[in-house]
C-alpha atoms as a PDB file:
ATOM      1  CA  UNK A   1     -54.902 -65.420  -4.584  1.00  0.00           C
ATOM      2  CA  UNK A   2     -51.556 -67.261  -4.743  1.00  0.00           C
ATOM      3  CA  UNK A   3     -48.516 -65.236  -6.416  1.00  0.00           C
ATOM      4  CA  UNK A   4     -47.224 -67.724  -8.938  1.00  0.00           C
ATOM      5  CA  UNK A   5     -43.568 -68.783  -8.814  1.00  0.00           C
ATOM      6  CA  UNK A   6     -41.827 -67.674 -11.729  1.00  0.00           C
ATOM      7  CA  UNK A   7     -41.460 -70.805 -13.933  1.00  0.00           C
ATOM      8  CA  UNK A   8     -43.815 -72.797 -12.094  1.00  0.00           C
ATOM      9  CA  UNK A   9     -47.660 -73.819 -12.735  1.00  0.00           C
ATOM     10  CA  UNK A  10     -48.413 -74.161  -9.307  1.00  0.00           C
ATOM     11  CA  UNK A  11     -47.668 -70.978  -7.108  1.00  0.00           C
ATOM     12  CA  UNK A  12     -45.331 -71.817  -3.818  1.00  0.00           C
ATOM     13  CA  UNK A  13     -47.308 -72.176  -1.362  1.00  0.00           C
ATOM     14  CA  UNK A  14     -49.193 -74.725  -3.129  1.00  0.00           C
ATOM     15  CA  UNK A  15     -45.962 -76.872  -3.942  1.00  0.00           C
ATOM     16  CA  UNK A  16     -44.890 -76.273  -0.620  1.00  0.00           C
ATOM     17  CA  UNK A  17     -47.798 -77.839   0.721  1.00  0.00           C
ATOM     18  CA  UNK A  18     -47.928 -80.969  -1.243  1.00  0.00           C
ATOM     19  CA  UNK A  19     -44.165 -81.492   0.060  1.00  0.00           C
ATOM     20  CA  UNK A  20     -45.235 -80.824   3.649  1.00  0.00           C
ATOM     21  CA  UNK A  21     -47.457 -83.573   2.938  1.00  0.00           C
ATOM     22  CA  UNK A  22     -45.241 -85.587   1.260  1.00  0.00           C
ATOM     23  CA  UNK A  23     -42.725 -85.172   4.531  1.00  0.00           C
ATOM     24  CA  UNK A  24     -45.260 -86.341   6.473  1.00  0.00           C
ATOM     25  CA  UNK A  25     -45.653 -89.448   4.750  1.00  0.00           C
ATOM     26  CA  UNK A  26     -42.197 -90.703   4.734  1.00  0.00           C
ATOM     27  CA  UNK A  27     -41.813 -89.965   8.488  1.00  0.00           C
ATOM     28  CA  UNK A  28     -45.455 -92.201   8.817  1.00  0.00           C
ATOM     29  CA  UNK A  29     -43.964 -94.853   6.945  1.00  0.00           C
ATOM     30  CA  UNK A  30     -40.860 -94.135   8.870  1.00  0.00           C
ATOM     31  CA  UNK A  31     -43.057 -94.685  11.859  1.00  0.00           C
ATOM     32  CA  UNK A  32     -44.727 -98.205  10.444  1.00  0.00           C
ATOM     33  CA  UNK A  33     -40.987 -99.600  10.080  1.00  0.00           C
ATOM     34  CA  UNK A  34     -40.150 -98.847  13.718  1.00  0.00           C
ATOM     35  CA  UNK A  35     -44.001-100.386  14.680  1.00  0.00           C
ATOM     36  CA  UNK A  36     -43.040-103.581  12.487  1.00  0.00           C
ATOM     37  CA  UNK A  37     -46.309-102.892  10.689  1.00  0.00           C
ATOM     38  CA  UNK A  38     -46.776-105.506   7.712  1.00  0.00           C
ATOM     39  CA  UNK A  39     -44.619-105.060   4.966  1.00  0.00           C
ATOM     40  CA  UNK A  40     -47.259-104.812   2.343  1.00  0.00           C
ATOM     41  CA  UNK A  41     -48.930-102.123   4.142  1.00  0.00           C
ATOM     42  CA  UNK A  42     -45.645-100.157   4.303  1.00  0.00           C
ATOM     43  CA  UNK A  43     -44.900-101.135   0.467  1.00  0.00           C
ATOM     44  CA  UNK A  44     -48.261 -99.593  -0.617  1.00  0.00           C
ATOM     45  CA  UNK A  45     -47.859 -95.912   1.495  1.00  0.00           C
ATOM     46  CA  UNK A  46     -44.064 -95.472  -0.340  1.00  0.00           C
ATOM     47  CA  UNK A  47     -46.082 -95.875  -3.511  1.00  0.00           C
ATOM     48  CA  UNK A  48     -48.483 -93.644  -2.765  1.00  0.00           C
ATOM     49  CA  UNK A  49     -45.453 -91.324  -1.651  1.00  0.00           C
ATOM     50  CA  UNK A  50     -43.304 -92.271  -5.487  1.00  0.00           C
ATOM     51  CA  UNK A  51     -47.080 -91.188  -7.222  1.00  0.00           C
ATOM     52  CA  UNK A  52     -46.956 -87.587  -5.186  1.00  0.00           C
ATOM     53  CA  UNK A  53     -43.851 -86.932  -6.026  1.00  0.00           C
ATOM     54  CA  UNK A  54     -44.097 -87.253  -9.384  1.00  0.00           C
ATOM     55  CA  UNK A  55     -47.209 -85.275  -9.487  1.00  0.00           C
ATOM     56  CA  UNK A  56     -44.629 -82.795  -7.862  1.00  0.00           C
ATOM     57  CA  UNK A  57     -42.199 -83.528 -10.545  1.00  0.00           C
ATOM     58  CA  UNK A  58     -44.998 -83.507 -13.437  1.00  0.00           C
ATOM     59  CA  UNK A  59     -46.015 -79.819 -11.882  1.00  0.00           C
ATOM     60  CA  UNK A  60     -42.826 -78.582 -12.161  1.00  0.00           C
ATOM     61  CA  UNK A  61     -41.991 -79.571 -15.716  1.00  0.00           C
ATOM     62  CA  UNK A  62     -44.799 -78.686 -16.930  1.00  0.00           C
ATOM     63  CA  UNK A  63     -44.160 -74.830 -15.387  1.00  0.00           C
ATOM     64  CA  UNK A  64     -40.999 -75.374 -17.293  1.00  0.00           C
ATOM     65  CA  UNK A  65     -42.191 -75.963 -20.457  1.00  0.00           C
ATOM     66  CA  UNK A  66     -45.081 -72.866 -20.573  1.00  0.00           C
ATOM     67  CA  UNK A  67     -42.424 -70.341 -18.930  1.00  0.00           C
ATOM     68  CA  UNK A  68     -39.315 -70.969 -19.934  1.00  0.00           C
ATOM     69  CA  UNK A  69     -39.391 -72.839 -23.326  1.00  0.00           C
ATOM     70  CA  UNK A  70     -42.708 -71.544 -24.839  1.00  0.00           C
ATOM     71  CA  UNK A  71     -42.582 -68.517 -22.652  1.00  0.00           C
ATOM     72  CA  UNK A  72     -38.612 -67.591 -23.606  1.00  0.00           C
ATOM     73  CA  UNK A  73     -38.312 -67.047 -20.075  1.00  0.00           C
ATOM     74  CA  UNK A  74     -35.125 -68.451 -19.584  1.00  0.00           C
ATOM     75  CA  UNK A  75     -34.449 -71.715 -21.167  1.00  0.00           C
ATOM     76  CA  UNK A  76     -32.352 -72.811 -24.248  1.00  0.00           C
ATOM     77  CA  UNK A  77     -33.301 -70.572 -26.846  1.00  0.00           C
ATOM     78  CA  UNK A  78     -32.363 -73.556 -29.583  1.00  0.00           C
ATOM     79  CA  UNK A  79     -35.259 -75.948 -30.003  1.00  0.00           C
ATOM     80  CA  UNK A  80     -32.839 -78.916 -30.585  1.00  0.00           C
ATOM     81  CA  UNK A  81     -31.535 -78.088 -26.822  1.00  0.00           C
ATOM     82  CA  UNK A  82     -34.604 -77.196 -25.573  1.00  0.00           C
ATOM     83  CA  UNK A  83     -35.934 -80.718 -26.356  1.00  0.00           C
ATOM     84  CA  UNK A  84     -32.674 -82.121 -24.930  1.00  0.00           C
ATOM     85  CA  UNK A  85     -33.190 -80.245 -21.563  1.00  0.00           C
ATOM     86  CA  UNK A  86     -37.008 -81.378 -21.351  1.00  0.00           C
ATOM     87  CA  UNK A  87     -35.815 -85.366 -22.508  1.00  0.00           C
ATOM     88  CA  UNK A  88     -33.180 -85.274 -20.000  1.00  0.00           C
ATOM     89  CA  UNK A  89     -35.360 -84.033 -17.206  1.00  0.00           C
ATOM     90  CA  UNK A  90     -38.556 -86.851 -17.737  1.00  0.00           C
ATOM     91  CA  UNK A  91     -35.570 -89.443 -18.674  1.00  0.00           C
ATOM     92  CA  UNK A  92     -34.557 -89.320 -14.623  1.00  0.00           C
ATOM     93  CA  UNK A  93     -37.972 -88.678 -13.546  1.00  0.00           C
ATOM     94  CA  UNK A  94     -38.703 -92.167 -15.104  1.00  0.00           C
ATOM     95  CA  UNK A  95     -35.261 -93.818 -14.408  1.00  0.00           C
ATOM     96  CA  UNK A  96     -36.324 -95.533 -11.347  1.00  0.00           C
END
């Protein structure tokens, strides 16, 4: 089984791998540009890309919220902060 990575849900290797993945998306879509493959086409695959990362980015947060803020392993110990960091972090994830 996969050693989890402190403060994350998903161990390593499996966040690893959905970034591999995730590279190799951008350098298809990379490769569609270059091929002057229809634009909608090329639209639709960096949405696809935008909805993996922020599974990604959903992952990681939410390891962030069971270890370090209801785990004490690491984040503000102040609830008041604690709510700040979390607010702060979705804020950019959505900022787009």
């Amino acid at each position: 089984m996969a050693t989890r990575v402190r403060g994350y849900t998903a161990s390593k290797r499996e966040l690893l791998g959905r970034l591999r993945r995730i590279e190799g998306q951008v350098r298809g879509v990379a490769a569609m540009v270059e091929q002057d493959r229809y634009c909608i086409d090329v639209v639709t695959q960096i949405n696809a890309i935008r909805a993996a990362l922020d599974k990604v980015a959903l992952g990681l947060v939410d390891g962030h919220v069971r270890h370090c803020l209801v785990g004490g392993g690491g984040g503000p110990s102040d609830p008041g902060e604690q709510a700040d960091e979390l607010m702060g972090a979705i804020g950019r994830m959505l900022s787009r």
